[in-house]
Protein backbone atom coordinates (compact mmCIF):
# COMPACT_ATOMS: atom_id res chain seq x y z
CA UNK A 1 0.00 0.00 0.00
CA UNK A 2 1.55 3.56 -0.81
CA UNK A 3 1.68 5.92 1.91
CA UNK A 4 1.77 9.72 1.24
CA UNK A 5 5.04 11.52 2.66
CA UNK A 6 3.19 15.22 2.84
CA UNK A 7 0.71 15.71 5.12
CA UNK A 8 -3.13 15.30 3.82
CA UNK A 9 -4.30 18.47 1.64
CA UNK A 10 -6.99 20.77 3.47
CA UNK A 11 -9.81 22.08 1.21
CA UNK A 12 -12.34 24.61 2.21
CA UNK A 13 -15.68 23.44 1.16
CA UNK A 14 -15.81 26.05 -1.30
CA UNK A 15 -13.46 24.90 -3.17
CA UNK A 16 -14.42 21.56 -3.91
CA UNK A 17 -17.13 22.23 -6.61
CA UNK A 18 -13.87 23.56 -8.53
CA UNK A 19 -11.85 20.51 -7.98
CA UNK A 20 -13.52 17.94 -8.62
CA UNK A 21 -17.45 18.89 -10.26
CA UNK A 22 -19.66 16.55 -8.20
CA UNK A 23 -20.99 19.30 -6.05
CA UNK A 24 -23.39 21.78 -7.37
CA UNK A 25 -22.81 24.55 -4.68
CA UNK A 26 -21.59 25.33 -1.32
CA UNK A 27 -24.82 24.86 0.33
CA UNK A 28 -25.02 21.28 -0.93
CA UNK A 29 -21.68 20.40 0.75
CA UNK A 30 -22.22 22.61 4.35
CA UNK A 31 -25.98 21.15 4.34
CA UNK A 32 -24.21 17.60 5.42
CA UNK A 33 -22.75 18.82 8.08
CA UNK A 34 -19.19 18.95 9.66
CA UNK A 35 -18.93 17.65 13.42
CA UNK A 36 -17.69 14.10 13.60
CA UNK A 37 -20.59 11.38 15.28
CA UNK A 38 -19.29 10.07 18.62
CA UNK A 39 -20.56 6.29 18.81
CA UNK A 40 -22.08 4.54 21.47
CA UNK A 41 -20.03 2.31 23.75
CA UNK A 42 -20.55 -0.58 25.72
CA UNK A 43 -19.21 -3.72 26.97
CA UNK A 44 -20.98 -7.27 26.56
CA UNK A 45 -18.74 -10.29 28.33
CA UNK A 46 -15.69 -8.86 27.18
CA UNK A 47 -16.36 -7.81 23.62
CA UNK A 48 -16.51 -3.93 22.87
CA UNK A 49 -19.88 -3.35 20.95
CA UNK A 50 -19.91 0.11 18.96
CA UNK A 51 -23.24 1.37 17.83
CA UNK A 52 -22.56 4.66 15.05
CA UNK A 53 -25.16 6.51 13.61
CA UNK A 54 -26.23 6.07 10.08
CA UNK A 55 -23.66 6.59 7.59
CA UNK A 56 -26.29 8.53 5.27
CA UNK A 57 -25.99 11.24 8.15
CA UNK A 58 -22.05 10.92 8.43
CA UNK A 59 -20.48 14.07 7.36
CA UNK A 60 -17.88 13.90 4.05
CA UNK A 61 -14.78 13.49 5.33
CA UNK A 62 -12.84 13.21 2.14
CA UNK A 63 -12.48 14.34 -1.56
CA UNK A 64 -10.41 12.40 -4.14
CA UNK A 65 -8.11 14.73 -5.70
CA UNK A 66 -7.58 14.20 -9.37
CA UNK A 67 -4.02 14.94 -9.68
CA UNK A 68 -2.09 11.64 -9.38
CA UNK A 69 1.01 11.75 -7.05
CA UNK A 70 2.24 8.54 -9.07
CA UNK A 71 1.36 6.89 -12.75
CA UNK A 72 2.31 3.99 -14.11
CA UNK A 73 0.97 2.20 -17.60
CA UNK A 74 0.33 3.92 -20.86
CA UNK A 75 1.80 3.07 -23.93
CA UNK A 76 5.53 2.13 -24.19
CA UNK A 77 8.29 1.33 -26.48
CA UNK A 78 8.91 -1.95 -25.28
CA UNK A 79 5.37 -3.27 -24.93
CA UNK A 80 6.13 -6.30 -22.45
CA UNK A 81 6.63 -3.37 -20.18
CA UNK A 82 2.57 -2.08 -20.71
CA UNK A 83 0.33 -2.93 -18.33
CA UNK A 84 -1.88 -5.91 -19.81
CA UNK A 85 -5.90 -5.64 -19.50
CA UNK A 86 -6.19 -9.14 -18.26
CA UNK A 87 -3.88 -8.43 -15.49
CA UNK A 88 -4.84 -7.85 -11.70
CA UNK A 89 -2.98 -4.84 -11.43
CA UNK A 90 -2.72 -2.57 -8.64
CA UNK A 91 0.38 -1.26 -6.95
CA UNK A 92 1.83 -1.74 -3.47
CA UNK A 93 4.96 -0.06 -1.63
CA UNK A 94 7.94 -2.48 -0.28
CA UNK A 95 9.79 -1.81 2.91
CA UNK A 96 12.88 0.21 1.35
CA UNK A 97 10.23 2.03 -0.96
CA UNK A 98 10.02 0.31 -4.25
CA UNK A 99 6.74 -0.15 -5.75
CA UNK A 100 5.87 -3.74 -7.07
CA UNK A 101 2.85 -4.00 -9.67
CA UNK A 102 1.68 -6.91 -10.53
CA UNK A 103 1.39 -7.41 -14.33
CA UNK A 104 -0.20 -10.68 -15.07
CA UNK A 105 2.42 -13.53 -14.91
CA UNK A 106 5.26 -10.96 -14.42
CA UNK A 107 5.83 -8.32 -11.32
CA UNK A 108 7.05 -4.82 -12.59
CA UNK A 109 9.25 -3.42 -9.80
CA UNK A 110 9.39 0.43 -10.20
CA UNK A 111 11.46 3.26 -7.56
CA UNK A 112 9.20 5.51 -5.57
CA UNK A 113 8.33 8.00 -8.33
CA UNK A 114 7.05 5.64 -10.54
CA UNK A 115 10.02 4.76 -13.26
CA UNK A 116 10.54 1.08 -14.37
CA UNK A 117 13.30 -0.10 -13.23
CA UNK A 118 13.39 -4.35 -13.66
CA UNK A 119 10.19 -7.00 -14.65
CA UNK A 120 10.82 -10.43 -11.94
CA UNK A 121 9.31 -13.86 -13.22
CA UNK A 122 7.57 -15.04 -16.36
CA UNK A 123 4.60 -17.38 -17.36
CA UNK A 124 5.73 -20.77 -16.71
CA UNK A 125 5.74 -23.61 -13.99
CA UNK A 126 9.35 -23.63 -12.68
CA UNK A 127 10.68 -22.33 -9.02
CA UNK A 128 11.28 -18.74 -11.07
CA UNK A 129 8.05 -18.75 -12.96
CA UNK A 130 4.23 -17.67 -11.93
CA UNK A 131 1.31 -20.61 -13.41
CA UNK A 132 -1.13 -18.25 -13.08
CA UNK A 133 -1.40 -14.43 -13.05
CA UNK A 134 -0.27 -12.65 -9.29
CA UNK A 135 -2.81 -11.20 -7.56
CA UNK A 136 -1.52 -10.19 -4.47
CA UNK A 137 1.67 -9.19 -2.75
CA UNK A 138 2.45 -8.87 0.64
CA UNK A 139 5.54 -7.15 2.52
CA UNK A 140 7.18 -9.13 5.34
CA UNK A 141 10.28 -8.45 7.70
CA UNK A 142 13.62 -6.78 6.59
CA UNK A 143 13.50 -6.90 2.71
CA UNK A 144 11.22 -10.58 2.44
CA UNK A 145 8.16 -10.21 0.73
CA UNK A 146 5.45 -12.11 -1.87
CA UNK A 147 4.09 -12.26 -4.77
CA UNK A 148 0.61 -14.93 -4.55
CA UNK A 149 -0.87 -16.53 -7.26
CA UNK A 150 -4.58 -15.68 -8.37
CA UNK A 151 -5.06 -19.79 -9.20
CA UNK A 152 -3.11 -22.52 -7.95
CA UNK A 153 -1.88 -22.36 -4.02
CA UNK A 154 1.17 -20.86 -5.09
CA UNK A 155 3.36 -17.78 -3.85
CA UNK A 156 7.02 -16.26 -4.84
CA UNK A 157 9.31 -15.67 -1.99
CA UNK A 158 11.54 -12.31 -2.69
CA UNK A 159 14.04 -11.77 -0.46
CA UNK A 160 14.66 -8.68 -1.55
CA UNK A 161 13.43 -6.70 -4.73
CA UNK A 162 15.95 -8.43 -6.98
CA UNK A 163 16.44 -11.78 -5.92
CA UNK A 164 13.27 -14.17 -5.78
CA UNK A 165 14.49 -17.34 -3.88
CA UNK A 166 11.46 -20.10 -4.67
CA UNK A 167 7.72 -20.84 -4.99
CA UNK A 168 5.94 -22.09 -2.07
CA UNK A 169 2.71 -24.48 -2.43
CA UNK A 170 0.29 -24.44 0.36
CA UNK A 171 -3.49 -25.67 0.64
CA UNK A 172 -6.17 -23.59 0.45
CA UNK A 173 -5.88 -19.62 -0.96
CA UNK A 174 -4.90 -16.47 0.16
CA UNK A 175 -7.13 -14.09 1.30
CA UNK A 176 -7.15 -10.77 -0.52
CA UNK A 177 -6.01 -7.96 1.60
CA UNK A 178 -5.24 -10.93 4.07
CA UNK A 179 -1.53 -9.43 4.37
CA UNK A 180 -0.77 -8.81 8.21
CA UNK A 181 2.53 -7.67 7.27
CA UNK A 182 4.65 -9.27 9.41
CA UNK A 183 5.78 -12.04 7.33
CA UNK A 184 2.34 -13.98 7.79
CA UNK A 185 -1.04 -13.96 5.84
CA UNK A 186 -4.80 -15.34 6.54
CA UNK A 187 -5.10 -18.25 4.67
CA UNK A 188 -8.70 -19.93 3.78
CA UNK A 189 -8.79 -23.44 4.00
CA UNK A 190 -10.93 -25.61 1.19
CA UNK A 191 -15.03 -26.08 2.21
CA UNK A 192 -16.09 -29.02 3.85
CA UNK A 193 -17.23 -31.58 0.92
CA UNK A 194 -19.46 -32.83 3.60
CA UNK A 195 -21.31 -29.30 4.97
CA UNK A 196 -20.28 -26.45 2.37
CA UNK A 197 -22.56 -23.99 3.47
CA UNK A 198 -20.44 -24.34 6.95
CA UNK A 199 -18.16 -20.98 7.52
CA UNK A 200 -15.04 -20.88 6.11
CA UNK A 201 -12.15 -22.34 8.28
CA UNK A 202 -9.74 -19.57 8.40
CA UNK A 203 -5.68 -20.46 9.27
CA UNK A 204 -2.50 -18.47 9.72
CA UNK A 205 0.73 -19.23 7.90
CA UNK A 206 4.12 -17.63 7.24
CA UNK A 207 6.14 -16.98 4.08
CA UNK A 208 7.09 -20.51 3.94
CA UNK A 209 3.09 -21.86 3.57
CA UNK A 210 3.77 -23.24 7.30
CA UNK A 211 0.26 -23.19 9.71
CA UNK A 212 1.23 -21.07 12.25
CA UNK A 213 -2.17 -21.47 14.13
CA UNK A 214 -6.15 -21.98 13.26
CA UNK A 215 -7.94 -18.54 13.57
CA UNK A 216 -11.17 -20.19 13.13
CA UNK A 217 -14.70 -20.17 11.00
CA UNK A 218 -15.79 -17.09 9.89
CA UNK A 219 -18.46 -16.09 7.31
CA UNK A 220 -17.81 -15.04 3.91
CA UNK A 221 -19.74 -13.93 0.61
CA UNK A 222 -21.46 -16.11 -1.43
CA UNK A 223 -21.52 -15.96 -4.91
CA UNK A 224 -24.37 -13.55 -6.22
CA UNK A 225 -24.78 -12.49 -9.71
CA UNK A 226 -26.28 -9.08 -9.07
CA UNK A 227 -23.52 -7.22 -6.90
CA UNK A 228 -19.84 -7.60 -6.33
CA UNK A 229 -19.53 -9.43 -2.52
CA UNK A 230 -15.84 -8.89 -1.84
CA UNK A 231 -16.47 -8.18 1.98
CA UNK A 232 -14.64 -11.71 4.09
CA UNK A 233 -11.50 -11.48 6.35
CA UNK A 234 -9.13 -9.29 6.24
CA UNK A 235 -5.57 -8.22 7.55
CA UNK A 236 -4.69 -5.05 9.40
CA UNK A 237 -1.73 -4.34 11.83
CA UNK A 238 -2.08 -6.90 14.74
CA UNK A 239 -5.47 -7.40 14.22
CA UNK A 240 -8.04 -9.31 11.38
CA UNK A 241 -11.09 -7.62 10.47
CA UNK A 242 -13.85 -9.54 8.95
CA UNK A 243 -17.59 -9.42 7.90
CA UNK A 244 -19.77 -10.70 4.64
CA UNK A 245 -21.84 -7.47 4.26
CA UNK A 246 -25.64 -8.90 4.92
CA UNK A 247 -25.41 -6.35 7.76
CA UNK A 248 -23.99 -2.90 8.73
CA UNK A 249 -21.45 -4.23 10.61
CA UNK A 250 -17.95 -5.77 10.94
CA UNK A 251 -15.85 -7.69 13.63
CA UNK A 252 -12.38 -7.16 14.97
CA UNK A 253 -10.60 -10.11 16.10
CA UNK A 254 -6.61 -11.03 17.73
CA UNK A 255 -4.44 -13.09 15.94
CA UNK A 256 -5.70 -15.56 17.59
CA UNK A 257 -8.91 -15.55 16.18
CA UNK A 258 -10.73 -14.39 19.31
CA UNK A 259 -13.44 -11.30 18.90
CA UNK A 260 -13.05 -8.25 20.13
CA UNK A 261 -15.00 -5.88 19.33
CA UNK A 262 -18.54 -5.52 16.94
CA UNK A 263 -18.64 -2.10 15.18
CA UNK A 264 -22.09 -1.67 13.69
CA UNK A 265 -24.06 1.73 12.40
CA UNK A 266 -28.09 2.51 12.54
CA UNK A 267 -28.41 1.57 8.94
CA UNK A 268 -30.39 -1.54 7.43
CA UNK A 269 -30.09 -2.90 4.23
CA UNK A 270 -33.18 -2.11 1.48
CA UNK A 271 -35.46 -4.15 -0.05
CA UNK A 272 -34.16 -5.22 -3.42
CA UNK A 273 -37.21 -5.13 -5.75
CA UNK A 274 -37.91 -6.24 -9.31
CA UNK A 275 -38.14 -2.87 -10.57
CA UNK A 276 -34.48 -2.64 -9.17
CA UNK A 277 -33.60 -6.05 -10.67
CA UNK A 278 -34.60 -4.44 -14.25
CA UNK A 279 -33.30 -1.27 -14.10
CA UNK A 280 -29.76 -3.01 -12.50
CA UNK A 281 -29.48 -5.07 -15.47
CA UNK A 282 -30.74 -2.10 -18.13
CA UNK A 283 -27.84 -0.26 -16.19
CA UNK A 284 -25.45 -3.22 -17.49
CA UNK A 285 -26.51 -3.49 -21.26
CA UNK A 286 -24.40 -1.87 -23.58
CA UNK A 287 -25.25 1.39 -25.10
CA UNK A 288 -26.60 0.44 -28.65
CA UNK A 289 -27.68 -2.94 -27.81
CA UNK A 290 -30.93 -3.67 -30.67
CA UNK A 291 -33.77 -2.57 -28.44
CA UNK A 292 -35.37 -6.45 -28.82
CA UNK A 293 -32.08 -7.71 -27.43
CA UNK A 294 -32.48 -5.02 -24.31
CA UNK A 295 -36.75 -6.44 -24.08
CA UNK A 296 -35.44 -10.30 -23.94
CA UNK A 297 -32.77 -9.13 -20.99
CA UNK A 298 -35.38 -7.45 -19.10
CA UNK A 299 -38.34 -10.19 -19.94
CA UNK A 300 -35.71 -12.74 -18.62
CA UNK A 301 -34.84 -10.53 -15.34
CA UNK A 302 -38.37 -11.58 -13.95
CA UNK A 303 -37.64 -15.39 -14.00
CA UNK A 304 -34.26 -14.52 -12.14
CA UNK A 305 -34.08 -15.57 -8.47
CA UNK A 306 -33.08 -12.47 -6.91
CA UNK A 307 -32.24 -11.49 -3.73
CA UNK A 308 -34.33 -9.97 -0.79
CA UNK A 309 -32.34 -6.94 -0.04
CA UNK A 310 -29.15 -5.10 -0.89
CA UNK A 311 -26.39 -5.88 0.81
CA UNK A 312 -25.12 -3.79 3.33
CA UNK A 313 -21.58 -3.17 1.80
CA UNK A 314 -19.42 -4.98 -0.99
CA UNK A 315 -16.25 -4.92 -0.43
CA UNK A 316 -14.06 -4.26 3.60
CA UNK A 317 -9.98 -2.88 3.21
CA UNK A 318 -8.05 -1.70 6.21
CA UNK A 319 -5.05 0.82 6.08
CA UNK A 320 -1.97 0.97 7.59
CA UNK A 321 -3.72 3.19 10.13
CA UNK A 322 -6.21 0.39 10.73
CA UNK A 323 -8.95 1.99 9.33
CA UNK A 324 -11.34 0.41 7.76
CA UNK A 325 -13.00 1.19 4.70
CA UNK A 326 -16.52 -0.33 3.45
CA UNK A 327 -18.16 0.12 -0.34
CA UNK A 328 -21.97 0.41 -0.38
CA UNK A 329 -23.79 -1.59 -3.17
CA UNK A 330 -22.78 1.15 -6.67
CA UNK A 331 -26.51 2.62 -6.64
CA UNK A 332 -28.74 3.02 -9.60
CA UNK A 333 -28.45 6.83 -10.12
CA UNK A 334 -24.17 6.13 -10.16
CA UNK A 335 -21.45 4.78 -11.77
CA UNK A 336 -19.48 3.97 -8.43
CA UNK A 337 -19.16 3.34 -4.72
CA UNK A 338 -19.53 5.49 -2.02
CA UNK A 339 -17.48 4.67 0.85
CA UNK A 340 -17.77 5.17 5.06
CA UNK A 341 -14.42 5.33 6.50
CA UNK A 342 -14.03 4.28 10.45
CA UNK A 343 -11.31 5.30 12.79
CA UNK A 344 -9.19 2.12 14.45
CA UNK A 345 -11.34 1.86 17.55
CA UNK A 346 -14.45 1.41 14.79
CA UNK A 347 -15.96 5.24 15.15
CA UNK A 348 -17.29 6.22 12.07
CA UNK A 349 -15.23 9.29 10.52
CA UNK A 350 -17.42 10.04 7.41
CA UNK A 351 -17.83 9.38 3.76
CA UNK A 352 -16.30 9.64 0.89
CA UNK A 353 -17.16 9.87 -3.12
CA UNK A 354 -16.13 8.39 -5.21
CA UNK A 355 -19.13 9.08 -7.69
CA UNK A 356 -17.61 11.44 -10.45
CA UNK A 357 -13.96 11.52 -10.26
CA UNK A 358 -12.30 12.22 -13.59
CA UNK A 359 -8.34 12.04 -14.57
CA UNK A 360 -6.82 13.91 -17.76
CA UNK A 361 -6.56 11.73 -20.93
CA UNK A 362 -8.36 8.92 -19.22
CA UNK A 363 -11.33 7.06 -21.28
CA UNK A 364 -13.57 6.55 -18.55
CA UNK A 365 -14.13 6.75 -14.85
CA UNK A 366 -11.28 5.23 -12.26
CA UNK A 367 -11.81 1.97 -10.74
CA UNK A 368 -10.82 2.04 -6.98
CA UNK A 369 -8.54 -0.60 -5.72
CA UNK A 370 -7.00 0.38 -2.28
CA UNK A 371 -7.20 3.05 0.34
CA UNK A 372 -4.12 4.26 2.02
CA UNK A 373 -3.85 6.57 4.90
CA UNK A 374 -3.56 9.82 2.54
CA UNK A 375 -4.57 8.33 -1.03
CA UNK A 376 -5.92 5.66 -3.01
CA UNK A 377 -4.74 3.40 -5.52
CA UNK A 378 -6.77 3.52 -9.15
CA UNK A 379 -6.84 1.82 -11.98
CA UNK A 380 -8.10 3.65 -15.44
CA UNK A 381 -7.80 3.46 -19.05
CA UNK A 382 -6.15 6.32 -21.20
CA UNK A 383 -7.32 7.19 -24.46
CA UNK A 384 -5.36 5.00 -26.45
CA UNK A 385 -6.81 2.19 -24.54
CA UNK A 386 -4.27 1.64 -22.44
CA UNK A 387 -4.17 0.45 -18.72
CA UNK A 388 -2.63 2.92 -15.83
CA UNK A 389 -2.57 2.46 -12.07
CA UNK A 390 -2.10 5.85 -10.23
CA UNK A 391 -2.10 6.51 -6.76
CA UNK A 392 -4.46 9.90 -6.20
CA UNK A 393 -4.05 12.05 -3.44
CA UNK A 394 -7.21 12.44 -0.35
CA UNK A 395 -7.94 15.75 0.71
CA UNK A 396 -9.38 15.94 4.25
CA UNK A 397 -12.56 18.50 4.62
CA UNK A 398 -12.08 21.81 6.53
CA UNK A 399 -14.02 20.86 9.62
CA UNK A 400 -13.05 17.05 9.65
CA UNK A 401 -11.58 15.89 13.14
CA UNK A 402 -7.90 15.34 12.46
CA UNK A 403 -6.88 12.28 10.64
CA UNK A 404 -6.83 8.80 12.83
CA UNK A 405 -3.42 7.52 13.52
């Protein structure tokens, strides 16, 4: 994850129509409100319980600047260096501040501004090669780090950003964002044959795909083929955070796998209807599509088993602050997520938009990977067609409570 050297940039309210265009006036961004909510906090056997108020009320907390601090992708000279669009690309920061990208069966290691400096691994099976396209990496102790495989139980040992000392198999798969860090990662064992609608079994293992200890069942998204469910367990610093978005709320386990603490807000999930089934899948249908094409879709949509409600949130990160960061379902009236942010101890700081954000020469709205403690990691198309991930800038709302730490 890249962390911002500079302090976070303070806009007056005022200003943000200019920066950004997704507020018509002044009034509409004062009329939300400034003063942070204080939760509600009480103790059940043990286990912390936060009640927030509704994140509809929370106040924006952030704006995403459009002016990236780093770029990388775009057309090249030497085009095994581009960034490939079946790729899971995002960006993350090692220990001695090189950035590794992952670039489908290759991992682009570029300094801290940004410039290319070497490509580690290639498609292949051997002890120096990646089967299937890396997904994830995760920084360690010293110089040691990852690379994990999206496929296969696979992961690259680096010792160090130029030397990659062997592939490690272990069973079961890496959890994304399941990085603690410290040279250790939540790992998800296979379901139960026998009872697969029985929680996940969670475990944690080192570097070298050794169980350090069982962390336990938790519950994690199903499939559903109406919303992105990316909420399950996650990493943070000494802690794992974890929840499957039915509900407005998340847990906050040890290491150990014991809870505690429940964060939840005053918020329940809507009824999902059929008129939102149809208009959700009008929403997906290509502009141009022959207008008997678009009636069949929609004639089909009300044989479709669909689900009671919308989920709560789709997707749970957690900084290097240990804040964590939850996506609402994209709405009907958008094109992207808004987000609630929460403070370490699980009070809820505010919002932020996502809804709107536009970068010069790009083709089309960012997609947001990660959060980081002053920015965010994107991923957009340029013009040409072209894949980028950039790393924007957050600027914290005159009026905001200082930033958690």
């Amino acid at each position: 994850m890249i962390t911002a050297s500079t302090n976070p940039t303070k806009l007056h309210p005022a200003s943000l129509a200019t920066v950004l265009g997704i507020f018509c006036s002044l009034q509409a961004v004062s009329s939300v409100g400034l003063s942070a909510q204080q939760p509600l906090r009480r103790d059940s056997a043990g286990i912390e319980i936060v009640t927030n108020g509704s994140i509809a009320d929370a106040p924006l907390r952030y704006i995403v600047l459009p002016r990236p601090i780093i770029d990388i992708g775009g057309l090249s000279e030497n085009v095994d260096n581009e960034l490939r669009d079946d790729a899971i690309v995002s960006i993350a920061r090692l220990q001695w501040g090189e950035l590794a990208v992952p670039n489908g069966h290759t991992l682009q290691m570029h300094d801290g501004a940004g410039r290319w400096l070497r490509t580690l691994g290639q498609r292949g099976v051997g002890p120096r090669e990646f089967r299937q396209v890396i997904y994830e990496t995760c920084t360690g102790v010293d110089r040691e780090f990852v690379a994990v495989e999206a496929g296969p139980s696979r992961m690259a040992v680096f010792e160090d950003p130029y030397t990659l000392s062997g592939t490690v198999r272990y069973d079961g798969r890496i959890a994304e964002n399941g990085c603690l860090h410290d040279g250790t990662l939540v790992l998800q064992l296979e379901r139960d044959a026998e009872n697969p609608d029985a929680p996940a079994r969670y475990v944690l293992v080192n570097f070298r795909g050794e169980v350090l200890r069982e962390l336990g069942r938790f519950p994690v998204y199903g499939y559903n083929r109406f919303f992105e469910r990316r909420a399950h367990l996650v990493g943070g610093r000494g802690r794992l955070l974890g929840g499957d978005g039915s509900t407005f709320e998340y847990r906050q386990y040890d290491l150990f796998g014991r809870l505690v603490r429940i964060v939840r807000t005053a918020d329940q999930p809507q009824p999902f209807t059929a008129a939102d089934l149809r208009e959700l899948i009008r929403k997906r249908i290509p502009a141009g599509t022959p207008s008997s094409v678009v009636d069949q879709a929609l004639r089909r949509a009300n044989g479709l088993d669909r689900p009671e409600r919308w989920p709560a949130y789709t997707r749970l990160q957690v900084d290097e602050a240990n804040r964590v960061w939850i996506a609402e379902p994209v709405s009907l009236s958008s094109t992207a997520a808004s987000w609630a942010v929460f403070d370490s101890t699980g009070a809820l700081l505010g919002r932020v938009e996502t809804d709107g954000v536009a970068l010069p020469g790009a083709a089309a709205a960012p997609i947001f990977l990660r959060w980081g403690v002053q920015e965010v990691v994107v991923r957009y198309f340029d013009s040409d067609g072209a894949i980028h991930v950039a790393v924007l800038p957050l600027g914290t709302i005159v009026g905001s409570s200082p930033v958690d730490q």
